[in-house]
C-alpha atoms as a PDB file:
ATOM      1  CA  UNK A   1     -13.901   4.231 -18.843  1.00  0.00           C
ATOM      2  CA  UNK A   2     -16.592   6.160 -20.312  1.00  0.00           C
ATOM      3  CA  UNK A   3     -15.496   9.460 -23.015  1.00  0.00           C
ATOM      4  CA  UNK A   4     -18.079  11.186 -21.303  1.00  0.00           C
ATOM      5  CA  UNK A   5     -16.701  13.511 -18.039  1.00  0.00           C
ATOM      6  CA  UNK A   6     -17.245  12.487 -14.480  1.00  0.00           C
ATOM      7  CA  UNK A   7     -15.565  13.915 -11.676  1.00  0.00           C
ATOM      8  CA  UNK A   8     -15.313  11.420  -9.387  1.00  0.00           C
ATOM      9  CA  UNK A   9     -14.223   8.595 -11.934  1.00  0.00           C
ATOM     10  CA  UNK A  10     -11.481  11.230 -13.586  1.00  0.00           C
ATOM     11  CA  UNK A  11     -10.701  12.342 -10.109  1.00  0.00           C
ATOM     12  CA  UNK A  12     -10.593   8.364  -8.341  1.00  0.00           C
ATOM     13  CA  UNK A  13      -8.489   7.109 -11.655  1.00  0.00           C
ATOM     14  CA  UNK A  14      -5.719   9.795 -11.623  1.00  0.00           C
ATOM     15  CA  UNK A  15      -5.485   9.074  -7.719  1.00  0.00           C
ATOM     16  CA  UNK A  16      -5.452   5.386  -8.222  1.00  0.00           C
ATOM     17  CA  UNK A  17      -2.181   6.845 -10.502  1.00  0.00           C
ATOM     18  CA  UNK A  18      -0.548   8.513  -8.231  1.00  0.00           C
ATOM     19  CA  UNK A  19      -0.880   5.419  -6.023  1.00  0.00           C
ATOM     20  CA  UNK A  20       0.678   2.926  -8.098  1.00  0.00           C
ATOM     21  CA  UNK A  21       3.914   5.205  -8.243  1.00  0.00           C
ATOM     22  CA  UNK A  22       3.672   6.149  -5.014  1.00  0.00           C
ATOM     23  CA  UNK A  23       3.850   2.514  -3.592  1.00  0.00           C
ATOM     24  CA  UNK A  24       6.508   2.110  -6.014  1.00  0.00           C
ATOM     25  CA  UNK A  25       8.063   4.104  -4.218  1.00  0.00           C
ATOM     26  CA  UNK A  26       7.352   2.827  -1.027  1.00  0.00           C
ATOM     27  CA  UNK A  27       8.865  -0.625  -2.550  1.00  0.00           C
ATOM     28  CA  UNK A  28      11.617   0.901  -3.429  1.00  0.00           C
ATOM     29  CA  UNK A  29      12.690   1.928  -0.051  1.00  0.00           C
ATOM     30  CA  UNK A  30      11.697  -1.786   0.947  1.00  0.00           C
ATOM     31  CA  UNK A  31       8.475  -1.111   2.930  1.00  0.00           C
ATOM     32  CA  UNK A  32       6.589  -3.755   1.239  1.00  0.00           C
ATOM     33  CA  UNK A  33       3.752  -4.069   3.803  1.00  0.00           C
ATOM     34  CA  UNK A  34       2.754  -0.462   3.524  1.00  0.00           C
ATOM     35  CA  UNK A  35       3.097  -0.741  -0.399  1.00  0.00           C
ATOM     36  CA  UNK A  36       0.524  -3.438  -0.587  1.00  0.00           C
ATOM     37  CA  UNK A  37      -1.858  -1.820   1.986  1.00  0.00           C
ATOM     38  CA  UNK A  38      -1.667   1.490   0.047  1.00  0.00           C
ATOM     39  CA  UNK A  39      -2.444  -0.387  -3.531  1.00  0.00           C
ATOM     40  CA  UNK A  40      -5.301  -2.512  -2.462  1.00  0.00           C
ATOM     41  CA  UNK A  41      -7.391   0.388  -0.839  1.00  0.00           C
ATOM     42  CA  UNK A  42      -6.115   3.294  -3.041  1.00  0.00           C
ATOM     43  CA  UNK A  43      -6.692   1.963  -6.097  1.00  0.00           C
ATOM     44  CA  UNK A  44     -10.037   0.370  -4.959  1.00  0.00           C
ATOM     45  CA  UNK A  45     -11.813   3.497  -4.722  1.00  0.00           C
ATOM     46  CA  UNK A  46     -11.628   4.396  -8.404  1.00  0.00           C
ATOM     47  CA  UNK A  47     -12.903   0.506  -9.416  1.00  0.00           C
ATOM     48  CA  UNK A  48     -15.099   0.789  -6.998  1.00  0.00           C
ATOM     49  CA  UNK A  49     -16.921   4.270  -8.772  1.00  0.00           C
ATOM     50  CA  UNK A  50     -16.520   2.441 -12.388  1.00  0.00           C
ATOM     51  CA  UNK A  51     -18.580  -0.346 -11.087  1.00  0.00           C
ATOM     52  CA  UNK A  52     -21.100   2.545  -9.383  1.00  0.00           C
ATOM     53  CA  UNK A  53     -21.413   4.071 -12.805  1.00  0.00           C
ATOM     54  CA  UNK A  54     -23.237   0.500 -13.760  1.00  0.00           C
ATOM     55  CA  UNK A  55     -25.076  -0.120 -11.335  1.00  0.00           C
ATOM     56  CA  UNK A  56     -28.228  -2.069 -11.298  1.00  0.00           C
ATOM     57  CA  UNK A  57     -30.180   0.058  -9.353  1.00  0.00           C
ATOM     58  CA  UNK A  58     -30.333   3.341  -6.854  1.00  0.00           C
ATOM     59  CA  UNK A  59     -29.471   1.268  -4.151  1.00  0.00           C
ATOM     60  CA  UNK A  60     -26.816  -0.770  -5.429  1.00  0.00           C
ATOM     61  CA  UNK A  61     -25.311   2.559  -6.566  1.00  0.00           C
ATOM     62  CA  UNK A  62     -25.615   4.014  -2.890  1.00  0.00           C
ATOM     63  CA  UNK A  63     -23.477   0.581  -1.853  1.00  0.00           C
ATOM     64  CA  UNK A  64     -20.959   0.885  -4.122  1.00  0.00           C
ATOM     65  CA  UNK A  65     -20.296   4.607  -3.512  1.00  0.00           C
ATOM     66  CA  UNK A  66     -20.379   3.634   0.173  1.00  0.00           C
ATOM     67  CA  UNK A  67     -17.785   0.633   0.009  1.00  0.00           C
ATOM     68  CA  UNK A  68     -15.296   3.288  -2.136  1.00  0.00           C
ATOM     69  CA  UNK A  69     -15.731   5.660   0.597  1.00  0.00           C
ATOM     70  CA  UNK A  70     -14.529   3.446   3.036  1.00  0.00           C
ATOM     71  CA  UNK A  71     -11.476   2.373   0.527  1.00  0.00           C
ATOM     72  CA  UNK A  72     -11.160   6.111   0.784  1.00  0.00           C
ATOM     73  CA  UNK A  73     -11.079   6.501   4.647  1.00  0.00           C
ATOM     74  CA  UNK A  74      -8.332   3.537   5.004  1.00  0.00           C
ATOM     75  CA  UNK A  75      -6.255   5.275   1.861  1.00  0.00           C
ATOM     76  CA  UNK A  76      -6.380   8.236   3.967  1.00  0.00           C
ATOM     77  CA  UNK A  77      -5.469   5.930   7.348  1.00  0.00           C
ATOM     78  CA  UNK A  78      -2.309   4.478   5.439  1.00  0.00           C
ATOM     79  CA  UNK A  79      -1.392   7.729   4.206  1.00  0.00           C
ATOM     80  CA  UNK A  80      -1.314   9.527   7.682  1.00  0.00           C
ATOM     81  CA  UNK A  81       1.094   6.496   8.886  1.00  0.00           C
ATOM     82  CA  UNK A  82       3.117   7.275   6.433  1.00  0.00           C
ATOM     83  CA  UNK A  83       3.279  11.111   7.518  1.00  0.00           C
ATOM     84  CA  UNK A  84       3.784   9.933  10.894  1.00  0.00           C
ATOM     85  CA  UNK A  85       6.381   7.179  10.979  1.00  0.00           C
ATOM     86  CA  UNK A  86       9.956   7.490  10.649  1.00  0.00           C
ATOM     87  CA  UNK A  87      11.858   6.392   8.018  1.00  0.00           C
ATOM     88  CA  UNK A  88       8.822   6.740   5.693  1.00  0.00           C
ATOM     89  CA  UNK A  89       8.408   8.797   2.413  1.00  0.00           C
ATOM     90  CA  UNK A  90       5.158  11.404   2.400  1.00  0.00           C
ATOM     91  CA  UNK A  91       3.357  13.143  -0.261  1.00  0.00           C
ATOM     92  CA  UNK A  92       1.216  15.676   1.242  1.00  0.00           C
ATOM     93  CA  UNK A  93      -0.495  16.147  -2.401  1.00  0.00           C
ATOM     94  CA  UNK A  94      -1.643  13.117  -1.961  1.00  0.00           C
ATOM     95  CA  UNK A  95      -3.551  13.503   1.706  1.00  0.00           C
ATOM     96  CA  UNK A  96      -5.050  16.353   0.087  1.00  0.00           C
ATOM     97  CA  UNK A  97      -6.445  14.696  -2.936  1.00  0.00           C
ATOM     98  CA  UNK A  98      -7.841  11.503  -0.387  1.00  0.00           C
ATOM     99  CA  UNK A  99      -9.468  14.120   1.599  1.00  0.00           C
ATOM    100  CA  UNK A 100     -11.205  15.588  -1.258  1.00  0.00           C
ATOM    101  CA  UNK A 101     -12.348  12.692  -2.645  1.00  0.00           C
ATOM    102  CA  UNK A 102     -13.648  11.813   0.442  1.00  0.00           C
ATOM    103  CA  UNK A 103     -15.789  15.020   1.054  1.00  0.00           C
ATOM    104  CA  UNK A 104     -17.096  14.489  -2.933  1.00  0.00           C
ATOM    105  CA  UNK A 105     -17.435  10.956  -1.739  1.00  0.00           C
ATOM    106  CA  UNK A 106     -19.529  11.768   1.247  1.00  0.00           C
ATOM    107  CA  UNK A 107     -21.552  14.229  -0.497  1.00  0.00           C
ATOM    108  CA  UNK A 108     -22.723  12.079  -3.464  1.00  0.00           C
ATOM    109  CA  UNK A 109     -23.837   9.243  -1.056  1.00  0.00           C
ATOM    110  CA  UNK A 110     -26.057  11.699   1.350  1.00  0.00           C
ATOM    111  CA  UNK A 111     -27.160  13.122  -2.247  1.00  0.00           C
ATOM    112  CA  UNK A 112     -28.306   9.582  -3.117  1.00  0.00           C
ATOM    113  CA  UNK A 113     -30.470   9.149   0.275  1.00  0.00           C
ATOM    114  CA  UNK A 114     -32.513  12.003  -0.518  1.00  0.00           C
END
C-alpha cells in the first residue's frame, strides 16, 4: 500500500480487518461456511481497489472498481444473513461500513463514466 492517503484503499483495508476477526469469530462458534463466504468477498474488495490503483488504463480502472463493488454487494448479502439467522453473531458496525463503501463505491465508478 501506497504512504500516500486514499479513502477507499484506507477505508476497503481496515474493513478487510474487521473481516478477518469477524469470521474468526464466526469460526469460532463453528459456522465455517459463513466464515469462508464472508473472507473471500470481504476481503476482496480492498485487493480489488489496490489492483484499481494500478491500473493500465481508464477502463481497466472502471472494471476493477466495478468487480469490488460487487465483492461489496455480496459482503453486504452475507452480512444481512448473519443479522437475520438464528444462532448467528452480528456486528451492525460492520453493515454500516459495507454500505458506505458501497455508496463511495458506486459513486467513483459513475465518476469514471463521465
Amino acid at each position: 500500500m501506497s504512504d500516500k492517503p486514499n479513502l477507499i484503499v484506507d477505508l476497503t483495508f481496515s474493513f478487510s480487518l474487521k473481516i478477518i476477526a469477524f469470521t474468526e469469530v464466526l469460526e469460532s462458534k463453528r459456522k465455517f461456511n459463513m466464515a469462508n463466504q464472508l473472507f473471500r468477498s470481504g476481503t476482496s474488495i480492498g485487493a480489488n481497489m489496490c489492483e484499481a490503483q494500478g491500473a493500465e488504463s481508464k477502463g481497466d480502472f472502471k472494471h476493477k472498481c466495478k468487480i469490488a463493488y460487487k465483492e461489496a454487494g455480496e459482503t453486504e448479502y452475507w452480512l444481512k444473513l448473519c443479522k437475520f439467522a438464528n444462532n448467528y453473531p452480528f456486528q451492525q458496525d460492520m453493515l454500516d461500513d459495507i454500505q458506505s463503501i458501497l455508496r463511495i463505491l458506486g459513486k467513483i465508478i459513475s465518476t469514471t463514466n463521465s
